[in-house]
C-alpha atoms as a PDB file:
ATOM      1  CA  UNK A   1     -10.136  62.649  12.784  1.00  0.00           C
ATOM      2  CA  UNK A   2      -8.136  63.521   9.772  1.00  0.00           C
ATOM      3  CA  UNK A   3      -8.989  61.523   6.594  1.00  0.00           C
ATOM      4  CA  UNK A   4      -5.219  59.824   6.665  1.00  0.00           C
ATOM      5  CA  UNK A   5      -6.854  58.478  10.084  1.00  0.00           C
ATOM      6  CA  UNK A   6      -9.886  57.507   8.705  1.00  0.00           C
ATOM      7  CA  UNK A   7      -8.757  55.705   5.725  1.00  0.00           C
ATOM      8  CA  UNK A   8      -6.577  53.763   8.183  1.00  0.00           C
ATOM      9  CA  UNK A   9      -8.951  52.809  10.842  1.00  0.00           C
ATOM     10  CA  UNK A  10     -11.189  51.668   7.722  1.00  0.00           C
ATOM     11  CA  UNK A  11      -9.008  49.332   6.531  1.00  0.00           C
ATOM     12  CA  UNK A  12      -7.776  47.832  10.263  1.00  0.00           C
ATOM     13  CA  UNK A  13     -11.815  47.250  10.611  1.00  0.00           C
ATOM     14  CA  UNK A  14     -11.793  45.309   7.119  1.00  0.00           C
ATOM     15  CA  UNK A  15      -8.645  43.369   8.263  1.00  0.00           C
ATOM     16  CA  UNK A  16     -10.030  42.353  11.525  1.00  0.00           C
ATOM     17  CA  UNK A  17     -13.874  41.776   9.740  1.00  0.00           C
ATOM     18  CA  UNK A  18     -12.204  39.377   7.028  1.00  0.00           C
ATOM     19  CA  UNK A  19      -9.943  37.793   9.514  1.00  0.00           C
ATOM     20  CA  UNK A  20     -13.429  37.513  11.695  1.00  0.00           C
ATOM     21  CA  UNK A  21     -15.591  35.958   9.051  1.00  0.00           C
ATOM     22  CA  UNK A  22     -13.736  32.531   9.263  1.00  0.00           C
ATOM     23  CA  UNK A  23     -13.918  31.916  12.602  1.00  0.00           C
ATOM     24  CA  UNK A  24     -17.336  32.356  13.120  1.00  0.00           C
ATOM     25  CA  UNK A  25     -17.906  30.252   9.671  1.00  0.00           C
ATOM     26  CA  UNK A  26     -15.876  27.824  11.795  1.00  0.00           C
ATOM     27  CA  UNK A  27     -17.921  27.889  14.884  1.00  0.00           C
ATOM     28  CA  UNK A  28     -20.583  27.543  12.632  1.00  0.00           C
ATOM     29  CA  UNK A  29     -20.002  24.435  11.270  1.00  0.00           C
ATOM     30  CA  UNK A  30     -21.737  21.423  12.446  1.00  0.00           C
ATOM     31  CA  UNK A  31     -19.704  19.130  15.289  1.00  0.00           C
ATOM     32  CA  UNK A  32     -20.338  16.610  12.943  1.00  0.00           C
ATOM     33  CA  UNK A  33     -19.151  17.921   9.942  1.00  0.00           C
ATOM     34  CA  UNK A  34     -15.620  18.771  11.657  1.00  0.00           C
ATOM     35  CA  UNK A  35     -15.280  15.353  13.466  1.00  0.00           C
ATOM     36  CA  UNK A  36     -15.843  13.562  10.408  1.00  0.00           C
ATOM     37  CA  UNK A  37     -13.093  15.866   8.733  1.00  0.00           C
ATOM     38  CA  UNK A  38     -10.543  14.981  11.741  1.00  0.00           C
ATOM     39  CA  UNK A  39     -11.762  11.433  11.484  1.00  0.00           C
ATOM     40  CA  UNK A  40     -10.904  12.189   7.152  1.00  0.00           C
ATOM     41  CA  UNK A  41      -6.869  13.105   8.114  1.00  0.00           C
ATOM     42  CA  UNK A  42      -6.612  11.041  11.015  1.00  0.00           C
ATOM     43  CA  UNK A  43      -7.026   7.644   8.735  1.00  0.00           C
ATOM     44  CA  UNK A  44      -5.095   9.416   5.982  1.00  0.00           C
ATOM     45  CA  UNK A  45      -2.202   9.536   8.813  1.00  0.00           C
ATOM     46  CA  UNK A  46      -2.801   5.525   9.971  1.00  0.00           C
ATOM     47  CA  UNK A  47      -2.110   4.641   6.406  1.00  0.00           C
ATOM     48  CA  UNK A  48       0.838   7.263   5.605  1.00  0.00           C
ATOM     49  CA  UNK A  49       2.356   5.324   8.703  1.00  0.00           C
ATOM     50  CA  UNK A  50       1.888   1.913   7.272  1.00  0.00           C
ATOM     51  CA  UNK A  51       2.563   2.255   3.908  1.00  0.00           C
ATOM     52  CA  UNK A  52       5.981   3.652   5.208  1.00  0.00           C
ATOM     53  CA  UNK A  53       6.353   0.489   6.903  1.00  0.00           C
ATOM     54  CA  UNK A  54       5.083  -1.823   4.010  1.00  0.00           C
ATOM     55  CA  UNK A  55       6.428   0.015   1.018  1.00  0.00           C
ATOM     56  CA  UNK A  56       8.636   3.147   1.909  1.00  0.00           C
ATOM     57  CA  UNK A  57      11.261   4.382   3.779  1.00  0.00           C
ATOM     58  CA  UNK A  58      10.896   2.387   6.908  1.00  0.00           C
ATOM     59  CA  UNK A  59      10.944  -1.205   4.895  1.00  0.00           C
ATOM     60  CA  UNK A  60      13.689  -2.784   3.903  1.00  0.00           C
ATOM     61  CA  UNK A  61      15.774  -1.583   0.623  1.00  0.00           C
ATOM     62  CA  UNK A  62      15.289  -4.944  -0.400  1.00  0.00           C
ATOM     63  CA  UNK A  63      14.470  -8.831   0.352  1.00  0.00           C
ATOM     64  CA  UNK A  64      15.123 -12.038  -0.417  1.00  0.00           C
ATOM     65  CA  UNK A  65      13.319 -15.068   1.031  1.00  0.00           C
ATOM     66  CA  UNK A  66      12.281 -19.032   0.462  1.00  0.00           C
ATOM     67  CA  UNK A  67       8.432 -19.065   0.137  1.00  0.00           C
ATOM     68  CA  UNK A  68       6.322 -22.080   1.144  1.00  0.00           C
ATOM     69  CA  UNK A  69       2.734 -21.987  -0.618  1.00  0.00           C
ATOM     70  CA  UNK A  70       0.013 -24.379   0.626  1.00  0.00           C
ATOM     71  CA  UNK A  71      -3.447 -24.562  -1.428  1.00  0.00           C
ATOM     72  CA  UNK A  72      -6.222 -26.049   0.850  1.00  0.00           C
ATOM     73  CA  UNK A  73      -9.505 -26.744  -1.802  1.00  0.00           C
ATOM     74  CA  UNK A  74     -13.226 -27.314  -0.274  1.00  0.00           C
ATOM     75  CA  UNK A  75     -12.898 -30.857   1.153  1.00  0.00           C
ATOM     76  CA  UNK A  76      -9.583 -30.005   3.091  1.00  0.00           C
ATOM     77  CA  UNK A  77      -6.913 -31.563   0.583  1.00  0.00           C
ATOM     78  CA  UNK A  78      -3.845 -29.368   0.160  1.00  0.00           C
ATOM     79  CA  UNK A  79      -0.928 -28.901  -2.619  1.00  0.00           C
ATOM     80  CA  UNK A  80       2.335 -27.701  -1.399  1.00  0.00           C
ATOM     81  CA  UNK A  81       4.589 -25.561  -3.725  1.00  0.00           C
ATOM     82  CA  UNK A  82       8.070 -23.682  -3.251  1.00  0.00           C
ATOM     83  CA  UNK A  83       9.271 -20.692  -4.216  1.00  0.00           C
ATOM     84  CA  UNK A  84      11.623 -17.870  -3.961  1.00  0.00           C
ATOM     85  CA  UNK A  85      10.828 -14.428  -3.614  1.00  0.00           C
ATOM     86  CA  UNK A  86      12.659 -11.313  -4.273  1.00  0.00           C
ATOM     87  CA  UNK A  87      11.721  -7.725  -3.748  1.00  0.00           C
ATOM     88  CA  UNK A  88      13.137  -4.033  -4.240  1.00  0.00           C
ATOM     89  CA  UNK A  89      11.863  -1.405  -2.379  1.00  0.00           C
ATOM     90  CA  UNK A  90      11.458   1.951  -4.715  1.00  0.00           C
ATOM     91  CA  UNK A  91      10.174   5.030  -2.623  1.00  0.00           C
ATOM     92  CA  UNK A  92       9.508   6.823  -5.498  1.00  0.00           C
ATOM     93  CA  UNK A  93       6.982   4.589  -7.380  1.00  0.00           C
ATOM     94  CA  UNK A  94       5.783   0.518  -6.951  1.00  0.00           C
ATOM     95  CA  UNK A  95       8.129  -2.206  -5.481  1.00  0.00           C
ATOM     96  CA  UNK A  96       9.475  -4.610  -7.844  1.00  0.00           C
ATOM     97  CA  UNK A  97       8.853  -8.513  -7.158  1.00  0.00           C
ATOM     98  CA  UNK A  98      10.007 -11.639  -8.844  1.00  0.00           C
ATOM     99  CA  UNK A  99       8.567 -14.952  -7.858  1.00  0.00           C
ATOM    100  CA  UNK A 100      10.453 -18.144  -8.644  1.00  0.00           C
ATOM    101  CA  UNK A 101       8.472 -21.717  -8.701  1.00  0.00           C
ATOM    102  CA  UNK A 102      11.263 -24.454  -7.465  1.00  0.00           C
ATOM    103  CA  UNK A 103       8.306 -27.032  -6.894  1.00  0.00           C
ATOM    104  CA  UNK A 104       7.041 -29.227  -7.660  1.00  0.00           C
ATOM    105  CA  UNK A 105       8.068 -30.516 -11.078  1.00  0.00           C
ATOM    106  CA  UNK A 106       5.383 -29.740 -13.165  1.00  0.00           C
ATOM    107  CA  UNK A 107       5.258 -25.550 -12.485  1.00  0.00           C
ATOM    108  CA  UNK A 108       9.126 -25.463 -11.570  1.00  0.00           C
ATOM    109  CA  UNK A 109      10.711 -22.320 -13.338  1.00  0.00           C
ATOM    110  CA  UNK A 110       7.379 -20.803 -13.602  1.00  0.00           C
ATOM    111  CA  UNK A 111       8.007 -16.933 -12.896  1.00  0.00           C
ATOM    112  CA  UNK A 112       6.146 -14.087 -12.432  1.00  0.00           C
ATOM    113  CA  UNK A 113       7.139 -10.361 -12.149  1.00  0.00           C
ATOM    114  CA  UNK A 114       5.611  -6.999 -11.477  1.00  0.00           C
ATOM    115  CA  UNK A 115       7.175  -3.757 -12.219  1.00  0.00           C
ATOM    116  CA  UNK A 116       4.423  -1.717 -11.458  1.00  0.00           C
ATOM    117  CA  UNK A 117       0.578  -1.779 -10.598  1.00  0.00           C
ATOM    118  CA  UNK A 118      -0.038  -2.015 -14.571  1.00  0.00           C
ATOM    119  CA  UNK A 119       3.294  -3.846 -15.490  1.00  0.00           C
ATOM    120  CA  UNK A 120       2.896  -7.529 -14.526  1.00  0.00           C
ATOM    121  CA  UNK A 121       4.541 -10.510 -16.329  1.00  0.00           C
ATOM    122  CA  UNK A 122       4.268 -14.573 -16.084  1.00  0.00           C
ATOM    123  CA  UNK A 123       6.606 -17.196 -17.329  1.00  0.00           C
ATOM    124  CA  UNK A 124       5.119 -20.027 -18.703  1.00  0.00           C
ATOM    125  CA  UNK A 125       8.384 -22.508 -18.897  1.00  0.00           C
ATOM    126  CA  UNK A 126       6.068 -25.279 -20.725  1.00  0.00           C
ATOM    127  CA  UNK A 127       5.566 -22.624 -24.125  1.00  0.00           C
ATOM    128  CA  UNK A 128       8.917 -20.514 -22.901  1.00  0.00           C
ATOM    129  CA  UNK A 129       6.712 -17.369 -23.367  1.00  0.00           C
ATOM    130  CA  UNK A 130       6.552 -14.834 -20.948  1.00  0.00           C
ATOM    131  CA  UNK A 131       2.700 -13.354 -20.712  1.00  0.00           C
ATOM    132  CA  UNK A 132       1.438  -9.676 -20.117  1.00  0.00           C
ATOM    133  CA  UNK A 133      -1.735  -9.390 -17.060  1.00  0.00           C
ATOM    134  CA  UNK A 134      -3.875  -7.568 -18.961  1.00  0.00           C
ATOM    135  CA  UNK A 135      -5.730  -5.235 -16.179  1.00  0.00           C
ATOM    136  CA  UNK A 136      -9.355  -7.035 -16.735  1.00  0.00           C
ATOM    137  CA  UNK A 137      -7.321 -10.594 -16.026  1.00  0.00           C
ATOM    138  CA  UNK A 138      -5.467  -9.163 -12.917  1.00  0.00           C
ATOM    139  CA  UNK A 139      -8.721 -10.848 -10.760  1.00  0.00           C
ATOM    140  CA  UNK A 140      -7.843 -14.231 -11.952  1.00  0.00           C
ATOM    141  CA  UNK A 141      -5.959 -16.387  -9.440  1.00  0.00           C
ATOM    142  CA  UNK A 142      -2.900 -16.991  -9.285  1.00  0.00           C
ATOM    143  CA  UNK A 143      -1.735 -20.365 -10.340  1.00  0.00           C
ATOM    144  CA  UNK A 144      -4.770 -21.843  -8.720  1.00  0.00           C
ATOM    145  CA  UNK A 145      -4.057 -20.409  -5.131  1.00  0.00           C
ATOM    146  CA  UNK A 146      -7.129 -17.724  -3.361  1.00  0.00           C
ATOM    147  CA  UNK A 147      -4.244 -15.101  -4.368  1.00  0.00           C
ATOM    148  CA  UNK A 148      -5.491 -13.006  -7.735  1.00  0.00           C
ATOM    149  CA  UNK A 149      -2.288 -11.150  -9.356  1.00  0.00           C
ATOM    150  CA  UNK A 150      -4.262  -7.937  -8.142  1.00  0.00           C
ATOM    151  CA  UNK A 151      -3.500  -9.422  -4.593  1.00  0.00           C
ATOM    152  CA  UNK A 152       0.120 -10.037  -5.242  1.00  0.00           C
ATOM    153  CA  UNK A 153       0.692  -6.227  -6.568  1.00  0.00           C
ATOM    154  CA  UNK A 154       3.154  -3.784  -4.896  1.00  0.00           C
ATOM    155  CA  UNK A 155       1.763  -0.083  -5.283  1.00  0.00           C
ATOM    156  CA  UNK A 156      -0.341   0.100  -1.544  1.00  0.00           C
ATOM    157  CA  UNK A 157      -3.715   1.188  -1.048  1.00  0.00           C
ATOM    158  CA  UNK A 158      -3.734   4.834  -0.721  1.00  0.00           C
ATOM    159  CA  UNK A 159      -3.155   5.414  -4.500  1.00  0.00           C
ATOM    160  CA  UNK A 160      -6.265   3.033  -4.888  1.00  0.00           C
ATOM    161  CA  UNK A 161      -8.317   3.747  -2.131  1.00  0.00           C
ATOM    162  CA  UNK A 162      -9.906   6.306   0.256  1.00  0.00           C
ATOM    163  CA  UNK A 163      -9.537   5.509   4.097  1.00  0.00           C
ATOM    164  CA  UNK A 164     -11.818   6.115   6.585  1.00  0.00           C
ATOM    165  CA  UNK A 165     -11.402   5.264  10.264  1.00  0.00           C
ATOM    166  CA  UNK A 166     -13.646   3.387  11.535  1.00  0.00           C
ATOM    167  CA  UNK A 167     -12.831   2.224  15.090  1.00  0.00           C
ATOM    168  CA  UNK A 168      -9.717   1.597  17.268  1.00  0.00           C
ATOM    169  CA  UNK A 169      -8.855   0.200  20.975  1.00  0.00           C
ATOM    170  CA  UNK A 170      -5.554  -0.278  23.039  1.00  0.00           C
ATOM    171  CA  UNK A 171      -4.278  -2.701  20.181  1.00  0.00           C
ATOM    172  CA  UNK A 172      -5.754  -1.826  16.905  1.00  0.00           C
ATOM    173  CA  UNK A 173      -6.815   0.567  14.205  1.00  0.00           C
ATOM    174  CA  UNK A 174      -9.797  -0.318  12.112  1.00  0.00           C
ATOM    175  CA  UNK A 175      -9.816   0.989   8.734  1.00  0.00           C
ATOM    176  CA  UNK A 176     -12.302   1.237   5.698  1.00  0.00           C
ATOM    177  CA  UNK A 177     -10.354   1.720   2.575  1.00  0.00           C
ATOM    178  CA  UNK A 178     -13.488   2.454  -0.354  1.00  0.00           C
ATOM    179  CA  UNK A 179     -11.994   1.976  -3.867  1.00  0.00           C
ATOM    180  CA  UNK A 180     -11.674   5.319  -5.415  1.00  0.00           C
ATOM    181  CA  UNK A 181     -13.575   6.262  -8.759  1.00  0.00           C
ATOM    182  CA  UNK A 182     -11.870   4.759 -11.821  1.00  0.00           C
ATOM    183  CA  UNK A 183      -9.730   2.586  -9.863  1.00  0.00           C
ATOM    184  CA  UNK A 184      -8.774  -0.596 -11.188  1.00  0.00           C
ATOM    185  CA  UNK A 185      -8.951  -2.805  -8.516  1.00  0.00           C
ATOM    186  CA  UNK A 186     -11.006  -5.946  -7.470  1.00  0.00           C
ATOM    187  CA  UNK A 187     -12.254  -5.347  -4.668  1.00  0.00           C
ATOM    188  CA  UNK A 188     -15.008  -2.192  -3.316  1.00  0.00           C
ATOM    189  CA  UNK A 189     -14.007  -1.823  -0.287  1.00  0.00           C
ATOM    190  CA  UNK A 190     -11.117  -3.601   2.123  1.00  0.00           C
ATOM    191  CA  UNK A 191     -11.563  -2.976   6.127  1.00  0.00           C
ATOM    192  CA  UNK A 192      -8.189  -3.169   7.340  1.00  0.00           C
ATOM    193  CA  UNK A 193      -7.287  -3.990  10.814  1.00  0.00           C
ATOM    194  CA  UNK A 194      -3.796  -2.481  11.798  1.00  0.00           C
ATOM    195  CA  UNK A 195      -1.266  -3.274  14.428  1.00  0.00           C
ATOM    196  CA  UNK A 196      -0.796   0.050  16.537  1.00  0.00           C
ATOM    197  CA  UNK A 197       2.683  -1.051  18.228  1.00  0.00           C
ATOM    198  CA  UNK A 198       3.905  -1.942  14.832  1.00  0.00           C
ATOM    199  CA  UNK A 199       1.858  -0.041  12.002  1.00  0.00           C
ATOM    200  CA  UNK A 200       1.538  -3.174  10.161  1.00  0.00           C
ATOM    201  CA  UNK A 201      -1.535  -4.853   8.815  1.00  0.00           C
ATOM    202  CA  UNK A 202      -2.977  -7.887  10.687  1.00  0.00           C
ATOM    203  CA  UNK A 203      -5.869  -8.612   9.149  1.00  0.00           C
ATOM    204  CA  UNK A 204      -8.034  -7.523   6.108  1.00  0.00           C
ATOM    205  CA  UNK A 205     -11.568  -8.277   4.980  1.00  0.00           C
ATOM    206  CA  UNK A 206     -12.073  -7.772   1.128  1.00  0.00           C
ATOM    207  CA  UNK A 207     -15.702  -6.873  -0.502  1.00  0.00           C
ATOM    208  CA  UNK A 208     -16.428  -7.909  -4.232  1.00  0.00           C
ATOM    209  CA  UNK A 209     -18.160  -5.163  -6.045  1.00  0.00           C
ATOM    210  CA  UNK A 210     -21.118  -6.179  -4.898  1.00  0.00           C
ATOM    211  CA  UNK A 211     -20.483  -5.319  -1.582  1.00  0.00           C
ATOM    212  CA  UNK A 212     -20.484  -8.887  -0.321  1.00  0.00           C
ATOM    213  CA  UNK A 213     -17.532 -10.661   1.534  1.00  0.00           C
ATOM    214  CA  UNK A 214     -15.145 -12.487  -0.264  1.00  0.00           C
ATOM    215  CA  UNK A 215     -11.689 -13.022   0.996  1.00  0.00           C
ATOM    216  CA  UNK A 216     -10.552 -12.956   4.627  1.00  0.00           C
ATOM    217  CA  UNK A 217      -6.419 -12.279   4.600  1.00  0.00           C
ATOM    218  CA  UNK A 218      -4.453 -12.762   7.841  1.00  0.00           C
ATOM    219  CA  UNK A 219      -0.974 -11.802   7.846  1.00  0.00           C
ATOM    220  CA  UNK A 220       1.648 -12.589  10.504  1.00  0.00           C
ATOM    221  CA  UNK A 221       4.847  -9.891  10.827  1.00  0.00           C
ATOM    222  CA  UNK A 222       8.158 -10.569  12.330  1.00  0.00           C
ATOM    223  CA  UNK A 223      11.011  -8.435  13.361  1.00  0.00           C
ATOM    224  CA  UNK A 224      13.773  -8.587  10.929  1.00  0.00           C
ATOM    225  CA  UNK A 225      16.701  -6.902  11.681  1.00  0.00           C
ATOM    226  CA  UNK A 226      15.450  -3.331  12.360  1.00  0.00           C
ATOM    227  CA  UNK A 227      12.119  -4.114  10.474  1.00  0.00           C
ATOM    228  CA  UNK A 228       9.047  -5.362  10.709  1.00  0.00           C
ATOM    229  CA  UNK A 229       8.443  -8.056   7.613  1.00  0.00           C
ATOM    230  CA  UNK A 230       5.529  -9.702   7.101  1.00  0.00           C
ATOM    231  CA  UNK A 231       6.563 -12.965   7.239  1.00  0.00           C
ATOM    232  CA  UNK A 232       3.061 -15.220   6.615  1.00  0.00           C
ATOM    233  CA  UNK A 233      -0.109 -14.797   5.154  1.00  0.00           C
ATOM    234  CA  UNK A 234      -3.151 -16.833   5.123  1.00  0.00           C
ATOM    235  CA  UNK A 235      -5.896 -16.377   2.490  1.00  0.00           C
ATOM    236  CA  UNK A 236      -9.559 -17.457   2.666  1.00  0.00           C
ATOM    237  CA  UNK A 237     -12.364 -17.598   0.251  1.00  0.00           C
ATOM    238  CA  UNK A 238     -15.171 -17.029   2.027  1.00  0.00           C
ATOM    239  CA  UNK A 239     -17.217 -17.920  -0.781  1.00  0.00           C
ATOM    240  CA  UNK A 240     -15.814 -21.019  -2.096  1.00  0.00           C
ATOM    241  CA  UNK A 241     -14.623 -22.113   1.367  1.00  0.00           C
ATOM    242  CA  UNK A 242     -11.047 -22.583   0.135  1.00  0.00           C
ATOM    243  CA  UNK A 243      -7.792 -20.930   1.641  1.00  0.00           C
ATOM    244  CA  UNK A 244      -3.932 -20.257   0.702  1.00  0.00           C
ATOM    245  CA  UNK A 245      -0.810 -20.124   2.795  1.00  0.00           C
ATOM    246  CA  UNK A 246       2.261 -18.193   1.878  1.00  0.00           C
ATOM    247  CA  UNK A 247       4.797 -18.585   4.226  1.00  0.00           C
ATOM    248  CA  UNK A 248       8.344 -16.799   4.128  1.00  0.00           C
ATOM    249  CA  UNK A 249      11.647 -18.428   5.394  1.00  0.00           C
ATOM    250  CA  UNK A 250      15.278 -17.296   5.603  1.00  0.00           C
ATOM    251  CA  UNK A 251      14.198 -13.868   4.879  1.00  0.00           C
ATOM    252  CA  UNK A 252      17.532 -11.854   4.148  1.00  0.00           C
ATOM    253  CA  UNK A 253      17.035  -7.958   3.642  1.00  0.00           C
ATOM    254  CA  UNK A 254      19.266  -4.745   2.367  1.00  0.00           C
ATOM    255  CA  UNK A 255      21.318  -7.557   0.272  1.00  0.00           C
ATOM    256  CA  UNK A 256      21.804  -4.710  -2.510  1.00  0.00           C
ATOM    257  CA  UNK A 257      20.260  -7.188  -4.696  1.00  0.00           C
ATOM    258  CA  UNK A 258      21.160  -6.527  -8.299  1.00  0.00           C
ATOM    259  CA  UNK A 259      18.299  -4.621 -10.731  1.00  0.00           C
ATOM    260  CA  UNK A 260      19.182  -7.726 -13.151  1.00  0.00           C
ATOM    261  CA  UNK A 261      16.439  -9.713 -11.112  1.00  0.00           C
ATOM    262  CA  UNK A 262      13.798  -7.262 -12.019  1.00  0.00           C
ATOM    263  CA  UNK A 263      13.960  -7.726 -15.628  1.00  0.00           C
ATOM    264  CA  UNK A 264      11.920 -10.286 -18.308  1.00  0.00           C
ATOM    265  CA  UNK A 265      15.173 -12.043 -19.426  1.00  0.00           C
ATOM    266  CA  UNK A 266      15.803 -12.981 -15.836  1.00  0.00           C
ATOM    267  CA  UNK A 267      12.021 -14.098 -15.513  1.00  0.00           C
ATOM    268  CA  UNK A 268      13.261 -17.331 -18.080  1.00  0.00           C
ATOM    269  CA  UNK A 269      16.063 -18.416 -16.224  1.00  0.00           C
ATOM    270  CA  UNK A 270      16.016 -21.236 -13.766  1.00  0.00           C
ATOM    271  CA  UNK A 271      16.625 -20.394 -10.059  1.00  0.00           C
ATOM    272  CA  UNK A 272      17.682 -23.090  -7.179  1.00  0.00           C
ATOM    273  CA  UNK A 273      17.663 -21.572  -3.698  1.00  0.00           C
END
């Protein structure tokens, strides 16, 4: 064999050895290990698909609604409050919300607004102020319902939180979402239950940082045109045995609602329905 051979059936044996090595580092690898990475994508895929439904290109460009909030305390007595609600859908980073109070009297014009994960505002129509969340106060409930401003937020969970499938049937997908490090959000750990027909949460139980249950949040979705909206959700404390109802009516979507609403001056004005 001529060295021009030689030096070419060298390297073809290096090729094949390097293309070799790999593969048998892939056989290698425990069943375990490579199930649990599957396992890894596969939940990263569940919530790519709902967070397109909830927050990107498969929800509505926008959405206006009437909001009915019932607060139920310990010994069963409830306070009804109205609202409206408007959203704006923003592929590219968080939704925008405003929230309008219409009742009763003594919160009406109360507003609150978030523009991003870190950008939330509240109107207080009784000092005409409008008030920053600080992150450390994003916990705190809002306006004495089981809903924290944290819960009320419009960024999703991935950008928060690392998913992990954890079991799934003919009708659902179970997911555990663990908070990632440095995250600023309330809760440890969420395990969310998701609608396979529809790719829309159902259900969610949320962990304080001590690992311990402390809110239980049901959500209802309806088809809207040619989305799916969730239309009602139900909060529970587990821990102080209270619960909240938000409940959405007239829902109206893709009104091309004007980026005026999203704004702090519009956050002072009074609203009617």
């Amino acid at each position: 064999m001529n060295s021009r051979l030689f030096a070419m059936d060298i390297i073809r044996r290096k090729n094949l050895f390097s293309f070799l090595i790999p593969m048998f580092l892939f056989f290698l690898m425990p069943a375990g290990m490579s199930s649990a990475l599957f396992a890894q994508n596969q939940a990263a895929e569940i919530l790519k698909k709902v967070e397109e439904q909830t927050i990107g290109e498969k929800a509505p460009a926008d959405l206006q609604a009437e909001m009915i909030m019932i607060i139920k305390n310990a010994r069963g007595e409830e306070k009804r409050r109205e609202l409206m609600v408007w959203t704006k859908n923003n592929p590219d980073r968080d939704n925008w919300r405003l929230m309008k109070f219409l009742a009763p009297a003594d919160i009406k014009d109360l507003g609150f607004l978030v523009l991003a994960d870190d950008q939330m505002y509240l109107y207080l129509p009784e000092f005409q102020r409008v008030r920053r969340i600080a992150s450390h106060n994003k916990k705190e409930s809002f306006v004495g319902s089981d809903f924290s401003y944290d819960d009320l937020g419009t960024a999703g969970f991935s950008a928060f939180f690392d998913p992990e499938l954890k079991e799934e049937n003919d009708k659902f997908y179970i997911l555990e979402l663990k908070r990632k490090p440095g995250a600023k959000k309330q809760y440890s750990k969420i395990t969310l239950a998701v609608d396979r027909e529809t790719m829309m949460p159902v259900r969610a139980e949320l962990y304080d940082d001590s690992g311990q249950l402390f809110k239980v949040e049901t959500q209802e979705n309806s088809r809207i045109g040619k989305y799916w909206v969730p239309t009602k959700f139900i909060m529970e404390n587990v821990k102080a045995g209270t619960s909240t109802v938000l409940e959405l009516r007239n829902v109206k979507v893709d009104q091309n609602l004007s980026l005026e609403i999203f704004t702090e001056r519009n956050l002072k004005r009074s609203v009617s329905r």
